[in-house]
Protein backbone atom coordinates (compact mmCIF):
# COMPACT_ATOMS: atom_id res chain seq x y z
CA UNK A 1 75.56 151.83 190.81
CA UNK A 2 78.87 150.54 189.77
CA UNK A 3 79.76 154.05 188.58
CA UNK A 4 79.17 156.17 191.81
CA UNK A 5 80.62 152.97 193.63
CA UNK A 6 83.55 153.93 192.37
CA UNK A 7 83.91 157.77 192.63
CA UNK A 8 84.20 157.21 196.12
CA UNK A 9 87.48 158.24 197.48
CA UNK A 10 89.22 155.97 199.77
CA UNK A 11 89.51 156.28 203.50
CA UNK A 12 92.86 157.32 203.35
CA UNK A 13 91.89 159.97 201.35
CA UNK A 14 89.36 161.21 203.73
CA UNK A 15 91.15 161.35 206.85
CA UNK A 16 94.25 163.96 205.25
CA UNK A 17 93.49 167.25 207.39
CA UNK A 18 94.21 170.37 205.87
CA UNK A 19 93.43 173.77 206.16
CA UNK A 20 91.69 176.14 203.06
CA UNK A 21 93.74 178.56 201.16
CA UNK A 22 96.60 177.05 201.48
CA UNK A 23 99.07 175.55 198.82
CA UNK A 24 98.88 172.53 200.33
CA UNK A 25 94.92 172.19 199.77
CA UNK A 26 95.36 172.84 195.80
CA UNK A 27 98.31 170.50 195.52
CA UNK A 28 96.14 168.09 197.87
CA UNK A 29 93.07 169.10 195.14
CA UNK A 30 94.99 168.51 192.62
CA UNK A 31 96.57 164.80 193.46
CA UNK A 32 93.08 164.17 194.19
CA UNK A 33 91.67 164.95 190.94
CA UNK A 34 94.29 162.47 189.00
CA UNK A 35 93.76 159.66 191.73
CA UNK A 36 89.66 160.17 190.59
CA UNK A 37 90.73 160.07 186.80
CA UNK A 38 92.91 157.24 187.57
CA UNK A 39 90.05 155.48 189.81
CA UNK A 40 87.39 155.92 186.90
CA UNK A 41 87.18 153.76 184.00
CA UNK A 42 87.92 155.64 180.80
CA UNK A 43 84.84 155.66 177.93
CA UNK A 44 85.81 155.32 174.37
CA UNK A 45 86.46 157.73 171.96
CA UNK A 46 83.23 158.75 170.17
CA UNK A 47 85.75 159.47 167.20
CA UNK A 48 86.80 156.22 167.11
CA UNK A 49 83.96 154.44 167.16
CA UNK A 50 81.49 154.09 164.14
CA UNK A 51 78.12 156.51 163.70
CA UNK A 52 75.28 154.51 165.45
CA UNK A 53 78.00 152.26 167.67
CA UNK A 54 76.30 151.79 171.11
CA UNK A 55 78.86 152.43 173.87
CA UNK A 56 79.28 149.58 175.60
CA UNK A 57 79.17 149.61 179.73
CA UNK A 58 82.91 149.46 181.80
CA UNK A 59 81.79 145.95 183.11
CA UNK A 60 80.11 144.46 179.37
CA UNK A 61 82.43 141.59 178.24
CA UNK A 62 83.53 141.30 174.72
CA UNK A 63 81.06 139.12 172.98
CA UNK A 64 82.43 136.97 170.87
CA UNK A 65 81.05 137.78 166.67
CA UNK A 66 77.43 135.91 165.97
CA UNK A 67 77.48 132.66 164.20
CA UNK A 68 74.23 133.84 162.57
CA UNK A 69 75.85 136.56 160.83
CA UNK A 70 75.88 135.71 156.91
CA UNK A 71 77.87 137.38 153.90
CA UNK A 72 76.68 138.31 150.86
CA UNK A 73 77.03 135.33 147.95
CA UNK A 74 79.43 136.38 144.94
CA UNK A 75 77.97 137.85 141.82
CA UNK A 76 79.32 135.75 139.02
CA UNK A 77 78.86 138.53 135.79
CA UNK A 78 79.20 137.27 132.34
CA UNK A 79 82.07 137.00 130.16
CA UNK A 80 81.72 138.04 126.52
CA UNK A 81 85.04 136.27 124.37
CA UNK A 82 85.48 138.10 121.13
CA UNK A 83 87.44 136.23 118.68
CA UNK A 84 89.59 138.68 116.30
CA UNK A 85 91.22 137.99 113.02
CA UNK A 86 94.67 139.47 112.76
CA UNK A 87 95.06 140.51 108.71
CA UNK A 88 97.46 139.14 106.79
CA UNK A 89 100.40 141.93 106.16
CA UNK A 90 100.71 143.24 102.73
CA UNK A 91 103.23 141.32 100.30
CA UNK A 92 102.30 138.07 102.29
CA UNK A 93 101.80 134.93 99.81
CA UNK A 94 99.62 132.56 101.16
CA UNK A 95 100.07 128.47 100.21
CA UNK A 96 97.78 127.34 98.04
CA UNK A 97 95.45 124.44 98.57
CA UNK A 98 96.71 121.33 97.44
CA UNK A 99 94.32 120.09 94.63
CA UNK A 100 91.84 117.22 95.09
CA UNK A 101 92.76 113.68 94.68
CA UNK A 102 91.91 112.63 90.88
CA UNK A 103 91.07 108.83 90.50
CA UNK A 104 93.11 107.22 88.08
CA UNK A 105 91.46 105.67 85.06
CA UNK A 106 90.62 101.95 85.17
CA UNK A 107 92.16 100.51 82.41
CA UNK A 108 89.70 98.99 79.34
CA UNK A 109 89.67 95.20 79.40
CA UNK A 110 91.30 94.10 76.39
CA UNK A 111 88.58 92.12 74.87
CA UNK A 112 89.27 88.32 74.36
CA UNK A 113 89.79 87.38 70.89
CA UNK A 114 86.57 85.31 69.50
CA UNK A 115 86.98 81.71 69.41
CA UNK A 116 84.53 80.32 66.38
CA UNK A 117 84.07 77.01 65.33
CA UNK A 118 82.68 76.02 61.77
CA UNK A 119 82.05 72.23 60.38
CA UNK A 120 80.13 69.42 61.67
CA UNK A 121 80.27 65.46 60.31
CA UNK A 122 79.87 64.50 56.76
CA UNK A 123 81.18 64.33 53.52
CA UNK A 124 79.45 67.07 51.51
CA UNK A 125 80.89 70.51 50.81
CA UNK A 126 81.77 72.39 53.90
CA UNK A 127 81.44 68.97 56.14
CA UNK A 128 84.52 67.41 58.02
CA UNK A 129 85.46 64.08 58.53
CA UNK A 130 88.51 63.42 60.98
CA UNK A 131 90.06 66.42 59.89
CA UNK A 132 93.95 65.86 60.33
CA UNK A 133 96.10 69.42 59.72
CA UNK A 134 94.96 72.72 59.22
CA UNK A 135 97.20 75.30 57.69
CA UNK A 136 96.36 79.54 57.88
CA UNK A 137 97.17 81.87 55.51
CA UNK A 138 95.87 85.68 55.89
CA UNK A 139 92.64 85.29 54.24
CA UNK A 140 91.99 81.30 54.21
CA UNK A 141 92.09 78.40 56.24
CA UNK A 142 92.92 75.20 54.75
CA UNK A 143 92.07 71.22 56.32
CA UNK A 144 93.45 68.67 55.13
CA UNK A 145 90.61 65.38 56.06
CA UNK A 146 91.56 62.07 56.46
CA UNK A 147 88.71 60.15 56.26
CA UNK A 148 87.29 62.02 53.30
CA UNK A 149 90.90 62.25 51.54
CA UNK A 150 90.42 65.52 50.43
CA UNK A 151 91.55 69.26 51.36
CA UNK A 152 89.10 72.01 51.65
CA UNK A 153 89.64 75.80 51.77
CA UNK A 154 87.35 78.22 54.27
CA UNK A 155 87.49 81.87 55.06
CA UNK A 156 88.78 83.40 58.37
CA UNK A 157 84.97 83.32 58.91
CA UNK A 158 84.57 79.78 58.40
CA UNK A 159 82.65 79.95 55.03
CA UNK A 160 83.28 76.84 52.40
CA UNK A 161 84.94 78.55 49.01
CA UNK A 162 86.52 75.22 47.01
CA UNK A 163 87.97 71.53 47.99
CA UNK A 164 90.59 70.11 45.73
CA UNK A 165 91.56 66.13 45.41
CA UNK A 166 89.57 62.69 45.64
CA UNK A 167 90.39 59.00 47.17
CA UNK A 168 92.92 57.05 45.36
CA UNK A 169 96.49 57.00 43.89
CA UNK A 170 96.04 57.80 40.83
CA UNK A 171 97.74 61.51 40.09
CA UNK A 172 96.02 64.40 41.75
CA UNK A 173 94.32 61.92 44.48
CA UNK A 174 94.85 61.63 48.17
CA UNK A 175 94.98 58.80 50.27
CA UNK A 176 94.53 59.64 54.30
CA UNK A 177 96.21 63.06 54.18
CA UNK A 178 97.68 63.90 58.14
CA UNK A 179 99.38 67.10 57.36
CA UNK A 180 99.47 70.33 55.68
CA UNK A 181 101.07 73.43 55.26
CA UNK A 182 100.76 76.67 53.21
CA UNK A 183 104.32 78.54 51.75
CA UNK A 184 104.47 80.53 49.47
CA UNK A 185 101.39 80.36 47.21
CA UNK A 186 101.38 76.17 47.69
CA UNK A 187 100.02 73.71 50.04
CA UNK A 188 101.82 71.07 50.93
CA UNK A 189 100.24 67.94 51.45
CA UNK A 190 101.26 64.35 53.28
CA UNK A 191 99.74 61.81 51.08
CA UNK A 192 99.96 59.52 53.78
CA UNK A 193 98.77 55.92 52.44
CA UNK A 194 100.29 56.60 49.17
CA UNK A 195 103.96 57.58 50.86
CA UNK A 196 104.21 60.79 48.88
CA UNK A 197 103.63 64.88 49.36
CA UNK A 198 101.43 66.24 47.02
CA UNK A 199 101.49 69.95 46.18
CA UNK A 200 98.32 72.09 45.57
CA UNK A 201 98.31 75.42 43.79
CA UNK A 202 95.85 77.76 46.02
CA UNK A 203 95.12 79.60 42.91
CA UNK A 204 94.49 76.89 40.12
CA UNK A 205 93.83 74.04 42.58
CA UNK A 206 96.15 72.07 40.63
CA UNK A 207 97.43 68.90 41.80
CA UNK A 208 100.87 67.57 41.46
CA UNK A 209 103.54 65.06 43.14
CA UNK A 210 106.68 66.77 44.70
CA UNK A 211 109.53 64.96 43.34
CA UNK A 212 112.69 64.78 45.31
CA UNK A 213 116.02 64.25 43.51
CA UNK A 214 118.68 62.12 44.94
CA UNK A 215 116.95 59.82 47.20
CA UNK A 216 115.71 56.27 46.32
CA UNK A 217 112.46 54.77 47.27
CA UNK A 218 112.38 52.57 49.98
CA UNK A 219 111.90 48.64 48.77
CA UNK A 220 110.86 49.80 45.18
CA UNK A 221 108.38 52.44 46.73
């Protein structure tokens, strides 16, 4: 074996001559016990080596680590996130929450005022006949008709209530009347055909002639 092989001491060694008991055999013994220890090949330290570590022979190469060799996969333990509420110190105010939005009121349509119409075609009471002016007082409406030559009162409503005047020239008639207004407790008439204004009291339907002072007729009229 390798081992003994090499506990053999060399020829050198073998051929020193020297005779027993004397100082120069122990100093020879002793040289020759360091040139064995430094011959031999030195075994590791069971100390430093790990319990159940096979020693490994003087002539075993290093082998290199196995590629087989695996490692344990990572434990991945779960984590638990506990959300804390940090109170408020005493004396804080908190903000209050601003209010909901209110909706603003839609406004009420103003209604339209109502548009009425009263009359049709003829020449009885209450009937119209190319009606000409219209005057309004606060309770009445007067027309003044052209074609009838009369002037007839209605309510706001549009009800008949009286007519005053006839055709003709004669005092207290109309001929054509085109215009009218109401002042002061009178209406006020344009006689057209017979070139005059005739007044009519609202109250006694009286008829009469406005005269106007200071002006002359026109060619005797």
């Amino acid at each position: 074996m390798r081992g003994q092989s090499s506990r053999r001491l060399p020829e050198k060694c073998l051929r020193i001559k020297f005779a027993a008991g004397s100082p120069q055999v122990r100093l020879t013994l002793l040289l020759l016990g360091l040139l064995l220890s430094a011959c031999s090949p030195i075994p590791a330290s069971p100390a430093l080596q790990a319990p159940g570590t096979p020693v490994p022979s003087a002539g075993a190469a290093a082998s290199p680590p196995s590629e087989a060799a695996t490692f344990p996969a990572p434990t991945l333990e779960p984590v638990t996130v506990t959300q804390t509420t940090t109170p408020e110190p005493a004396g804080t105010v908190l903000a209050p929450e601003a209010p909901a939005a209110t909706p603003r009121p839609r406004p009420t349509p103003t209604p339209l005022p109502r548009v009425i119409a009263f009359g049709h075609y003829g020449s009885a009471s209450g009937e119209l006949a190319a009606p000409s002016g219209v005057a309004v007082t606060s309770d009445a409406v007067f027309v003044a008709e052209r074609d009838n030559h009369r002037v007839q009162r209605f309510t706001l409503q549009g009800q008949f209530v009286w007519q005053a005047g006839s055709a003709g020239s004669a005092p207290g008639q109309l001929s054509s009347p085109t215009g009218i207004a109401a002042f002061n407790g009178l209406l006020y008439v344009a006689d057209t055909n017979n070139h005059r204004i005739q007044v009519v009291d609202i109250k006694t339907k009286a008829v009469s002639t406005l005269t106007l002072q200071g002006i002359e007729p026109v060619n005797g009229k």
